[in-house]
N, C-alpha and C. Protein backbone atom coordinates (compact mmCIF):
# COMPACT_ATOMS: atom_id res chain seq x y z
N UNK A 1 -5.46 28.80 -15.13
CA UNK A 1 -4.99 28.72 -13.77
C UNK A 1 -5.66 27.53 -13.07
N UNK A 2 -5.01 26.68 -12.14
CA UNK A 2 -5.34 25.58 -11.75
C UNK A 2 -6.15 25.98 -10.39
N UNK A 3 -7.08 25.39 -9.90
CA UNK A 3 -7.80 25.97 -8.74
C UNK A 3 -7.64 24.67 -7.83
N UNK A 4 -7.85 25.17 -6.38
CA UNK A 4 -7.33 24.07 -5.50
C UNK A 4 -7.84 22.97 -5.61
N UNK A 5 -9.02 22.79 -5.87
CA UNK A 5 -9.45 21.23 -5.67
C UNK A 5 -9.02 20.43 -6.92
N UNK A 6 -8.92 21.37 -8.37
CA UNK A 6 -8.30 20.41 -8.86
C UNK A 6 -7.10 20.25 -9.12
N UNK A 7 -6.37 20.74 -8.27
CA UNK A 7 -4.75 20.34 -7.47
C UNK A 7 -4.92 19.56 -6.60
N UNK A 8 -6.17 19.59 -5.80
CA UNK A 8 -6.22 18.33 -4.51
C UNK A 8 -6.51 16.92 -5.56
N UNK A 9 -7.28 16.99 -6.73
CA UNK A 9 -7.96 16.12 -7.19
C UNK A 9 -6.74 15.56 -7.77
N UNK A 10 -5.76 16.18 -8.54
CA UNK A 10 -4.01 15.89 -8.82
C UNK A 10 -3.29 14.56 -7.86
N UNK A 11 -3.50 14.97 -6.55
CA UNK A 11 -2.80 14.61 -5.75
C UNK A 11 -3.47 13.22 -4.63
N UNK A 12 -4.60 13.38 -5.28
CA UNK A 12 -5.45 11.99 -4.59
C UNK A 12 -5.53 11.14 -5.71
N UNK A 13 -4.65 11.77 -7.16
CA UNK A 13 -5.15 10.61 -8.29
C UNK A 13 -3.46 9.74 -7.99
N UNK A 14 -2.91 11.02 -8.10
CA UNK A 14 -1.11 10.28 -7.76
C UNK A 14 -0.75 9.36 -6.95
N UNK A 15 -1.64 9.70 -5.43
CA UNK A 15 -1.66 8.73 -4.37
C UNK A 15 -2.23 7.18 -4.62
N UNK A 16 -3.56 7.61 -5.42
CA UNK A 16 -4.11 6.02 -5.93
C UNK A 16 -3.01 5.39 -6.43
N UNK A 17 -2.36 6.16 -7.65
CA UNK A 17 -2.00 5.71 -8.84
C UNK A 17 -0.06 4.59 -7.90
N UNK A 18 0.22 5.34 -7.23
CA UNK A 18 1.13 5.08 -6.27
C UNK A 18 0.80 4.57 -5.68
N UNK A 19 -0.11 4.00 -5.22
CA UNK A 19 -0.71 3.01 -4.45
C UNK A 19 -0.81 1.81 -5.22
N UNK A 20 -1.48 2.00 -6.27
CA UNK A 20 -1.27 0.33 -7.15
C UNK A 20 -0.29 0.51 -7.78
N UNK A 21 0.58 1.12 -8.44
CA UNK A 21 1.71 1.00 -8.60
C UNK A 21 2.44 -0.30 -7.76
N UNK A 22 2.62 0.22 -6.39
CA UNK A 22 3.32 -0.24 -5.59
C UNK A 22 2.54 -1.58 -5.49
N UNK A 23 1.26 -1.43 -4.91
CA UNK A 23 0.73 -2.97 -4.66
C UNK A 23 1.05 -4.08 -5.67
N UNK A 24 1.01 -3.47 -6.71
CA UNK A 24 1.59 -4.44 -7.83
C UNK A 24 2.97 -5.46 -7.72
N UNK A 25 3.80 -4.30 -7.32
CA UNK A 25 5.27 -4.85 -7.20
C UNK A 25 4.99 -5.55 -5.69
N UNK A 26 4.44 -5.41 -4.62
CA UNK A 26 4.15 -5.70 -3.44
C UNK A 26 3.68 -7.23 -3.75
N UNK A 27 2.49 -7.55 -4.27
CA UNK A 27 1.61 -8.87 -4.47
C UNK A 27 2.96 -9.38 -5.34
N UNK A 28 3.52 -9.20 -6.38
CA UNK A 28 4.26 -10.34 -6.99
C UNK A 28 5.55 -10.48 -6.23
N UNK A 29 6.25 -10.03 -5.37
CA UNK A 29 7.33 -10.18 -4.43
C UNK A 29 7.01 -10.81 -3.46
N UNK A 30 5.08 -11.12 -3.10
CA UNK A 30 4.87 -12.21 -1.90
C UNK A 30 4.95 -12.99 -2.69
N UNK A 31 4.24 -13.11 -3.77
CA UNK A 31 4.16 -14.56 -4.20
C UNK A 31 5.15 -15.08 -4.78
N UNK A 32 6.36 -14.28 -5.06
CA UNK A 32 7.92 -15.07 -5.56
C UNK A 32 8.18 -15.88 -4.17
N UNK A 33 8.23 -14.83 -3.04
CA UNK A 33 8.93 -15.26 -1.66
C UNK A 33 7.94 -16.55 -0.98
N UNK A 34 6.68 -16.43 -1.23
CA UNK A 34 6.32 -17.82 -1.05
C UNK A 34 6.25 -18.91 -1.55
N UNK A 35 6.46 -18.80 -2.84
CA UNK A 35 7.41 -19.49 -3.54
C UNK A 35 8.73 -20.08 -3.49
N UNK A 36 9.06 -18.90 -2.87
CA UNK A 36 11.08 -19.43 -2.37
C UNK A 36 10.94 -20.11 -0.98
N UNK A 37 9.74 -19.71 -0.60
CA UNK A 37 9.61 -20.29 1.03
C UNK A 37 9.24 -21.96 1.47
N UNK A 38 8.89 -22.36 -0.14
CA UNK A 38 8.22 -23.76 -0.13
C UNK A 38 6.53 -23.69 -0.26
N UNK A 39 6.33 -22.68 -0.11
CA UNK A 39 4.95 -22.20 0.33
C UNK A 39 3.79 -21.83 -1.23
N UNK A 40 2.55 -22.32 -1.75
CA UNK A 40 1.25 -22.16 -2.64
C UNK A 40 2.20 -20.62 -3.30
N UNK A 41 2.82 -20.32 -4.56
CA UNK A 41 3.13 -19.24 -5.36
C UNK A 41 1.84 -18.41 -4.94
N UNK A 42 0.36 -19.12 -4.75
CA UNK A 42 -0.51 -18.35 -5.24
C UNK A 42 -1.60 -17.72 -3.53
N UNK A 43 -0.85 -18.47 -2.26
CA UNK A 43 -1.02 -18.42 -0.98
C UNK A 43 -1.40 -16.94 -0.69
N UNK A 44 -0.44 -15.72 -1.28
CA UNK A 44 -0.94 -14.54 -0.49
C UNK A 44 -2.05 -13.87 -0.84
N UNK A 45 -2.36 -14.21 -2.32
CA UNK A 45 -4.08 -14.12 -3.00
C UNK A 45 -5.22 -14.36 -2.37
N UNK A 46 -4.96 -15.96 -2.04
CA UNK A 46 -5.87 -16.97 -1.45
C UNK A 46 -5.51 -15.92 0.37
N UNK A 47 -4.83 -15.79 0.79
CA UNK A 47 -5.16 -14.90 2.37
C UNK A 47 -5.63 -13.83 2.20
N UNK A 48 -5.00 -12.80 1.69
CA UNK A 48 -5.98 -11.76 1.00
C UNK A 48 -7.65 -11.49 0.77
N UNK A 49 -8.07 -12.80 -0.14
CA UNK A 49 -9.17 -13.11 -0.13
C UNK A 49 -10.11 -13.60 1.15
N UNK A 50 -9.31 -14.07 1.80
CA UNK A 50 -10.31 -14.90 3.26
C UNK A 50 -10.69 -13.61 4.27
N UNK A 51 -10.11 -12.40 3.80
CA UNK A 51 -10.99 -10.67 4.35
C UNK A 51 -11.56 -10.98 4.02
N UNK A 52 -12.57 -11.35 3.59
CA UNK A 52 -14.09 -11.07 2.60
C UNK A 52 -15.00 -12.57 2.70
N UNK A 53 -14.20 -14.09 1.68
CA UNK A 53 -14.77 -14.74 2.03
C UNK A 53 -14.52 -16.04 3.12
N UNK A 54 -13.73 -15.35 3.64
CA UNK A 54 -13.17 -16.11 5.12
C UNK A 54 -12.12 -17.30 4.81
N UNK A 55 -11.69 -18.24 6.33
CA UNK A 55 -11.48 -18.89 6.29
C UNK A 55 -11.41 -20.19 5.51
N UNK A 56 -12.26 -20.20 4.99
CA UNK A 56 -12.64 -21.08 3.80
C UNK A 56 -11.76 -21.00 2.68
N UNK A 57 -11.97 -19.88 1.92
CA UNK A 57 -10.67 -19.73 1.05
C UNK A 57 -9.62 -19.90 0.87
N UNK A 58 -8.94 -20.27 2.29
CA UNK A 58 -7.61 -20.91 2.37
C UNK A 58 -7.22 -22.45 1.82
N UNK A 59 -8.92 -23.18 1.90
CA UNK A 59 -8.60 -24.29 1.55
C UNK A 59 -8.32 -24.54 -0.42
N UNK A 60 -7.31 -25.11 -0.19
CA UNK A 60 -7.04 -25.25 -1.90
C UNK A 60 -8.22 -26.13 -2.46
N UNK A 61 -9.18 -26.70 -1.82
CA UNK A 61 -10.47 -27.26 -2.91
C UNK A 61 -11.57 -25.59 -2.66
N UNK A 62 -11.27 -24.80 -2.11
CA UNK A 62 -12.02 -23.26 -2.57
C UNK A 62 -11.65 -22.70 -3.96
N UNK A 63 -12.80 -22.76 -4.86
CA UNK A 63 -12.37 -21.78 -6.43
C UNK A 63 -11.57 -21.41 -6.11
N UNK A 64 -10.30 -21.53 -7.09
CA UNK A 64 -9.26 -20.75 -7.44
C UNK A 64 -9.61 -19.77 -7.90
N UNK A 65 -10.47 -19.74 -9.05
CA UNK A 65 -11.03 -18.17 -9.39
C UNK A 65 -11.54 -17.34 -8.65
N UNK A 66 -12.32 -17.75 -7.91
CA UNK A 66 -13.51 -16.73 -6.99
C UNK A 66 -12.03 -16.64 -6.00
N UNK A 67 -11.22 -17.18 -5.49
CA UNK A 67 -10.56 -16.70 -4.36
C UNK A 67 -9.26 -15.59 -4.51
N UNK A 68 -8.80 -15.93 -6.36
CA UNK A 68 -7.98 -15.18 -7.05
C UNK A 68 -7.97 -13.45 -7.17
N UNK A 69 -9.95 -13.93 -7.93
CA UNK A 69 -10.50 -12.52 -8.12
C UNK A 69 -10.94 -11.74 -6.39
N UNK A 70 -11.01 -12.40 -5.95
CA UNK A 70 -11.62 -11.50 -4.73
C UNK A 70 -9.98 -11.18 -3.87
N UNK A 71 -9.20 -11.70 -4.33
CA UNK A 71 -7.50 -11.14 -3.51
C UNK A 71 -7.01 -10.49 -4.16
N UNK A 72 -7.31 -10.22 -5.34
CA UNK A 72 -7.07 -9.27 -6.59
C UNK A 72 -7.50 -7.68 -6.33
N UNK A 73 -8.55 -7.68 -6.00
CA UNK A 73 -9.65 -6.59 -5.76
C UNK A 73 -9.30 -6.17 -4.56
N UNK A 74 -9.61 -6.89 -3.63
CA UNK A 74 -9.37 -6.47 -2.12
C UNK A 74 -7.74 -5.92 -2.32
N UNK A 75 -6.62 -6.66 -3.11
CA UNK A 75 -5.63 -6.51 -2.78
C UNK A 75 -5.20 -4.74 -2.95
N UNK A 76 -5.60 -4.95 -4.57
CA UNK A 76 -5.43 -3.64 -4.73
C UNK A 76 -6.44 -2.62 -4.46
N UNK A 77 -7.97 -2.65 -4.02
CA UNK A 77 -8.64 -1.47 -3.00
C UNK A 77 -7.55 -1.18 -1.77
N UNK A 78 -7.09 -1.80 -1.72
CA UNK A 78 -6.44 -1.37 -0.32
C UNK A 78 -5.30 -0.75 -0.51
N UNK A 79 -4.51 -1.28 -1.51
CA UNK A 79 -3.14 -0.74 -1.82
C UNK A 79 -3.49 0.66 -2.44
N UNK A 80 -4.21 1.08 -2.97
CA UNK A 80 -4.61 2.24 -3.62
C UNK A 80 -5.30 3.47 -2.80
N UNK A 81 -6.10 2.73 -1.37
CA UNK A 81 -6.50 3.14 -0.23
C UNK A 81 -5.45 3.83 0.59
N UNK A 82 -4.46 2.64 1.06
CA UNK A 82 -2.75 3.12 1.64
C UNK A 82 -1.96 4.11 0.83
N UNK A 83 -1.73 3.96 -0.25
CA UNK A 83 -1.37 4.95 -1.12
C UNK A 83 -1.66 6.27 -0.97
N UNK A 84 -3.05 6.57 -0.75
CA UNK A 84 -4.08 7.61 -1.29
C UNK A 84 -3.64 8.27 0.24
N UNK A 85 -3.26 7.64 1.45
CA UNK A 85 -3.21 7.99 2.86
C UNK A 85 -1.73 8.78 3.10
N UNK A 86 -0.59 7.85 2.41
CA UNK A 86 0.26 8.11 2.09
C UNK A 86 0.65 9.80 1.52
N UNK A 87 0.18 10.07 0.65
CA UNK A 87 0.12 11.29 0.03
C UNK A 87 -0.46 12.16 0.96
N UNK A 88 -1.49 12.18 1.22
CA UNK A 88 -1.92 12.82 2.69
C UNK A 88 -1.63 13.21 3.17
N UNK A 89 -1.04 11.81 3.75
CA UNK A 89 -0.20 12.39 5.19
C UNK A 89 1.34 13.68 4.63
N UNK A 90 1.83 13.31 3.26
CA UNK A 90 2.89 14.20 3.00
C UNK A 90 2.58 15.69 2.98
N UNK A 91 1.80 15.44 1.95
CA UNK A 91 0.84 16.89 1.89
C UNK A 91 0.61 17.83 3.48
N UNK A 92 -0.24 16.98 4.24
CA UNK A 92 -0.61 17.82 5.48
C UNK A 92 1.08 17.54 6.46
N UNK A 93 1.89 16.92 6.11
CA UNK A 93 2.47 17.48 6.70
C UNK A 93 4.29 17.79 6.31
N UNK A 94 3.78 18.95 4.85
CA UNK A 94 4.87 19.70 4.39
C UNK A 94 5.89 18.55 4.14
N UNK A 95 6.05 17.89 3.80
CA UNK A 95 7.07 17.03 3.78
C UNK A 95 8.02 17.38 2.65
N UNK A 96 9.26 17.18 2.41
CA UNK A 96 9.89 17.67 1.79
C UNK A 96 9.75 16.10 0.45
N UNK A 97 9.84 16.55 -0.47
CA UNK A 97 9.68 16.03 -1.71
C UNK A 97 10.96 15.61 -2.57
N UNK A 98 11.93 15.21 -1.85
CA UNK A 98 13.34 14.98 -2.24
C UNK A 98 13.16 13.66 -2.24
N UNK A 99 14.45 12.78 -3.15
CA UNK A 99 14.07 11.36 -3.27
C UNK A 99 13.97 10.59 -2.54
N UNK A 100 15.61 11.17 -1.45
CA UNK A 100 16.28 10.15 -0.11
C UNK A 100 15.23 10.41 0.86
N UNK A 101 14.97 11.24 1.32
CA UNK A 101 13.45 11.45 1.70
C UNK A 101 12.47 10.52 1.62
N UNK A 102 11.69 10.97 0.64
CA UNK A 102 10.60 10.03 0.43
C UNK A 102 10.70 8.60 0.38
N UNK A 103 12.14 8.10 -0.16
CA UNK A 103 12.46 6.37 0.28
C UNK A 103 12.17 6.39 1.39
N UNK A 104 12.70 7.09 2.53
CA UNK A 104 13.32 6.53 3.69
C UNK A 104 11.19 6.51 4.56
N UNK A 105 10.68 7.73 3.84
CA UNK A 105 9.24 8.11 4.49
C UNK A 105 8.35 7.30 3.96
N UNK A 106 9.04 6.20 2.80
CA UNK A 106 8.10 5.00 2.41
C UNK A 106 8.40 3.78 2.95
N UNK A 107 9.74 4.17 3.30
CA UNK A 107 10.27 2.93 4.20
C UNK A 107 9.14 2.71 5.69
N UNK A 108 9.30 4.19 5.81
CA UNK A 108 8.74 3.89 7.76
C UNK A 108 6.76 3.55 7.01
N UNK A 109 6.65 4.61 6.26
CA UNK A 109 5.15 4.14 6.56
C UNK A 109 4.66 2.97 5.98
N UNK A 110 5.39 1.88 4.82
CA UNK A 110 5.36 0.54 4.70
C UNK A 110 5.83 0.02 6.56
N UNK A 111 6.53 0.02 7.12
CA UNK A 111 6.77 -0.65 8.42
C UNK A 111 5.28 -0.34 9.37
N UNK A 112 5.05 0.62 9.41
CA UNK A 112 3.70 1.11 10.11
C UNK A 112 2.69 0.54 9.51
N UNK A 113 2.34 0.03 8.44
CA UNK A 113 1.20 -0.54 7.83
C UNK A 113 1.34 -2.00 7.92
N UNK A 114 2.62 -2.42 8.79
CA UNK A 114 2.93 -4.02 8.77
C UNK A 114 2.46 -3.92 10.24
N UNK A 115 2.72 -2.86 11.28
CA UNK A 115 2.99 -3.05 12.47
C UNK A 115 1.08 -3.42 13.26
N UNK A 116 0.87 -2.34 12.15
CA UNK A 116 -0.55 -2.32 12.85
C UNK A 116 -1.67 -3.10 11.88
N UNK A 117 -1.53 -3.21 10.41
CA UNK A 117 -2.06 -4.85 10.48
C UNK A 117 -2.03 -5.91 10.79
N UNK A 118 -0.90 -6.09 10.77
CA UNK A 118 -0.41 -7.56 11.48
C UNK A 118 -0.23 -7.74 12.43
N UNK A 119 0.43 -6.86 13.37
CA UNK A 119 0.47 -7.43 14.79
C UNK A 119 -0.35 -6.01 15.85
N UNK A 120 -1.65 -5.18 15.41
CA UNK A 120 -2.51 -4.61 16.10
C UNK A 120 -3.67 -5.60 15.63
N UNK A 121 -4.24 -5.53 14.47
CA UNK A 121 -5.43 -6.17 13.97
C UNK A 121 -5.36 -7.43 13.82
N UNK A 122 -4.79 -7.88 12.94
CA UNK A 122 -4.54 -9.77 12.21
C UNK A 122 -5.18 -10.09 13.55
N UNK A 123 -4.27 -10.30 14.97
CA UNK A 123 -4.11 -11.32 15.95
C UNK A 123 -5.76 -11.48 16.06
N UNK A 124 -6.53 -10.63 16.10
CA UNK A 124 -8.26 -10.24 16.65
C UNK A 124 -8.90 -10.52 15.37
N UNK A 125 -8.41 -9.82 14.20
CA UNK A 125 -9.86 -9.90 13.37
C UNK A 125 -9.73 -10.65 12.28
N UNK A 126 -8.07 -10.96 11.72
CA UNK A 126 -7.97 -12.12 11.16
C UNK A 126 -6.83 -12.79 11.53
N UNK A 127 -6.87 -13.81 12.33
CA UNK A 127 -5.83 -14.59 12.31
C UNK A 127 -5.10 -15.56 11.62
N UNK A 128 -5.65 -15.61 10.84
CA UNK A 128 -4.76 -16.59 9.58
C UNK A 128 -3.33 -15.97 9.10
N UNK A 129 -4.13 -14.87 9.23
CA UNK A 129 -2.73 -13.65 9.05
C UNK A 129 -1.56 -13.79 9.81
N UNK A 130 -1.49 -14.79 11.16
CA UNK A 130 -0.37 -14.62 11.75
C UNK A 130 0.52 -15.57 11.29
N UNK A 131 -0.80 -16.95 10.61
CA UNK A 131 0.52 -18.11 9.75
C UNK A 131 1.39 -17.41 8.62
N UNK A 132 1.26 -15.93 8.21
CA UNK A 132 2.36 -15.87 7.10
C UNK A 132 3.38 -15.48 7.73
N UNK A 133 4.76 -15.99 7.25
CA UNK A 133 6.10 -15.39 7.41
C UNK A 133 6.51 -13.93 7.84
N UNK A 134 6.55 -13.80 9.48
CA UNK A 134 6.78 -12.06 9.82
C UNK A 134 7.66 -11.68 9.10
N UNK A 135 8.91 -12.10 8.75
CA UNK A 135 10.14 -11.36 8.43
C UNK A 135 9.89 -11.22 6.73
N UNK A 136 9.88 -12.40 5.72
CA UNK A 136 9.86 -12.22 4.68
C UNK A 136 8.40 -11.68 3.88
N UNK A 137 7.42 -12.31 4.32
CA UNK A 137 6.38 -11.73 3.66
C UNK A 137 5.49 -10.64 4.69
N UNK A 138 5.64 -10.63 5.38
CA UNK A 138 5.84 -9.23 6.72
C UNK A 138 6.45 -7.98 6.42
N UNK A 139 7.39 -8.11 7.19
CA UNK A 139 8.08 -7.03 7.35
C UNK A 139 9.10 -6.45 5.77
N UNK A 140 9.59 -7.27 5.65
CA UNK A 140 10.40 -7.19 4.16
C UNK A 140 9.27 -6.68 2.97
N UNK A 141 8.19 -7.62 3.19
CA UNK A 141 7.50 -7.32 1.90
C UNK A 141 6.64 -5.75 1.79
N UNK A 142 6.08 -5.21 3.24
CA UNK A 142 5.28 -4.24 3.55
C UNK A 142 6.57 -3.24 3.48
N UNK A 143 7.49 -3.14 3.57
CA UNK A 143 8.74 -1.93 4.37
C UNK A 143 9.77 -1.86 2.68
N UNK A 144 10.04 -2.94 2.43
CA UNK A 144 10.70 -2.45 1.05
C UNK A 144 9.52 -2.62 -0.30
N UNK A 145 8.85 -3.37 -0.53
CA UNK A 145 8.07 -3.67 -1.83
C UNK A 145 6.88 -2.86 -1.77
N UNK A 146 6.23 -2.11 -1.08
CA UNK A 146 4.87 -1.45 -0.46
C UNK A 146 5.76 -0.32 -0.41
N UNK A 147 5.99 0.30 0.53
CA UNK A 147 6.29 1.39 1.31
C UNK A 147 7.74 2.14 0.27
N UNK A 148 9.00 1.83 0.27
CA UNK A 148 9.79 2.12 -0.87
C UNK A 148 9.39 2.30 -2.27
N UNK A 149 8.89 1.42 -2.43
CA UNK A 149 8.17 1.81 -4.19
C UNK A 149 7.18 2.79 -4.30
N UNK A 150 6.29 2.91 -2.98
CA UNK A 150 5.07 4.03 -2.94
C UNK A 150 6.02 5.49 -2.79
N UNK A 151 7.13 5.28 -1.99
CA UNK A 151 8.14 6.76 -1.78
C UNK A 151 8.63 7.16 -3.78
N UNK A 152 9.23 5.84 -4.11
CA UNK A 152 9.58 5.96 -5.29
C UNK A 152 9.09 6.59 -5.99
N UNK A 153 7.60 6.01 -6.19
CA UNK A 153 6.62 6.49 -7.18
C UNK A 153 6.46 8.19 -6.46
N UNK A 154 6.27 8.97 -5.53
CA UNK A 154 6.20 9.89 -4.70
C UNK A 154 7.05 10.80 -5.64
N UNK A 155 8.25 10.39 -5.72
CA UNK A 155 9.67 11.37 -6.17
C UNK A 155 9.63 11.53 -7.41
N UNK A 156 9.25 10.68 -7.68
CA UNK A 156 9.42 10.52 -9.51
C UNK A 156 8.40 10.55 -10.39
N UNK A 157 7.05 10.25 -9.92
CA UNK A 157 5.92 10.46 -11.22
C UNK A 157 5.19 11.67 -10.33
N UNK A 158 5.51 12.76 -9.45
CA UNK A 158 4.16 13.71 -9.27
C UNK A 158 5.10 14.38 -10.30
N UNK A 159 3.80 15.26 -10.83
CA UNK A 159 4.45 16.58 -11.65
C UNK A 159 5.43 17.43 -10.86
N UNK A 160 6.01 18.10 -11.62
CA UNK A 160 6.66 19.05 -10.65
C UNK A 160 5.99 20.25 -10.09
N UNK A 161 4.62 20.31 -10.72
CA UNK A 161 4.02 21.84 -9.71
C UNK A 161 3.67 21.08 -9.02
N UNK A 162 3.62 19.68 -8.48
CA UNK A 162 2.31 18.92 -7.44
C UNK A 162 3.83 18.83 -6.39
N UNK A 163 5.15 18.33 -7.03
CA UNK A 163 6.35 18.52 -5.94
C UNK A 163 6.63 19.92 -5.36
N UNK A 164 6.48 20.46 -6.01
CA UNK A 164 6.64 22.28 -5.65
C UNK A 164 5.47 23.02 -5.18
N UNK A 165 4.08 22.24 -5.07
CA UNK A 165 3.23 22.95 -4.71
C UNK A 165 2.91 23.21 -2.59
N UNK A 166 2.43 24.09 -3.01
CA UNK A 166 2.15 24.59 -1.90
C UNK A 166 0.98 23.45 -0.92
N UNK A 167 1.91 23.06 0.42
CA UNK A 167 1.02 22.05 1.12
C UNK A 167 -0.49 22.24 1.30
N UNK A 168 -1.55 21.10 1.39
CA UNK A 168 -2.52 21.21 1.52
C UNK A 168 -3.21 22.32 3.03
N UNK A 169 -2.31 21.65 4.13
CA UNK A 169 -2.52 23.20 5.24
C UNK A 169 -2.06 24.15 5.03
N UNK A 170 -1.04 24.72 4.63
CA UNK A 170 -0.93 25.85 4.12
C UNK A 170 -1.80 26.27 3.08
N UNK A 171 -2.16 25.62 1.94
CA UNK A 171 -3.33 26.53 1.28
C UNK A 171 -5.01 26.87 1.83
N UNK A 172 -5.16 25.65 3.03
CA UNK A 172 -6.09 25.99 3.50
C UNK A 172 -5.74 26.62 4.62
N UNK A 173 -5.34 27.66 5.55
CA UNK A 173 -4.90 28.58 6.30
C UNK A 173 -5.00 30.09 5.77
N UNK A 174 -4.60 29.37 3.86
CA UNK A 174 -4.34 31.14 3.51
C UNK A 174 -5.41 31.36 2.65
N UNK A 175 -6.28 30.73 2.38
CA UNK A 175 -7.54 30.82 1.43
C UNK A 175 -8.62 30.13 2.25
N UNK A 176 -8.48 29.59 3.49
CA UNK A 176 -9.42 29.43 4.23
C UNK A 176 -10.35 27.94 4.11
């Protein structure tokens, strides 16, 4: 018999795992589109990275390696972070586990993770962030490549007792 935490432990591995999943497809759809944009293939790495070692990193005489590996890491701690929030939030709040569903609930919370990095935080704590493309590597890239693929992964790789299981408030209400 499976005991709750390691059903919670189930469902915070799915969320990671859905989280880089997605970041994966997320990072290579910026860097096609900045690519199609005229724009460094390798630009959303190198921004990525300037969280950590700043401004500097943007410049193309900054290691390519050190700026690669550190947009690599950061990229996906975070995507695996969002992910992990993602699930969460479904869990605590009963969400129904159907496919059209979960697209449409990866749709909004990719848009919400564009709205309030980029235009709550970026403007204040990093602004370099505001030179990338709102619409294509913005909004498009956070709302369909992030957020849709994290719903995707949602519908299709939890087990089915983790889709059928009983929400995280509800089991803590009835077992305390």
């Amino acid at each position: 018999m499976e005991t709750l935490a390691s059903s919670d432990n189930r469902i915070i591995g799915h969320g990671i795992a859905g989280g880089i999943i997605a970041g994966a497809v997320f990072i290579v759809a910026e860097m096609v589109m900045n690519g199609l944009l005229g724009k460094p293939f390798f630009g959303p790495l190198r921004m990525i990275s300037s969280i950590v070692l700043g401004r500097e990193a943007l410049n193309p005489s900054y290691s390519f390696a050190a700026a690669m590996l550190a947009g690599l890491v950061i990229h996906f701690v975070l995507a695996a972070l969002f992910g992990l929030i993602f699930t969460v939030i479904l869990n605590m709040a009963n969400a129904t586990r159907e496919m059209g569903a979960l697209l449409i609930y990866g749709l909004v919370y990719g848009v919400a993770l564009w709205l309030v990095n980029f235009w709550l935080i970026a403007p204040t704590v990093f602004p370099q962030f505001t030179q990338i493309n709102p619409f294509w590597n913005g909004f498009v890239a956070h709302a369909l490549f992030y957020g849709v693929v994290l719903g995707w992964y949602a519908a299709t790789a939890w087990p089915q007792q983790l889709r059928n299981q009983e929400p995280v408030v509800e089991r803590q209400r009835r077992y305390g």
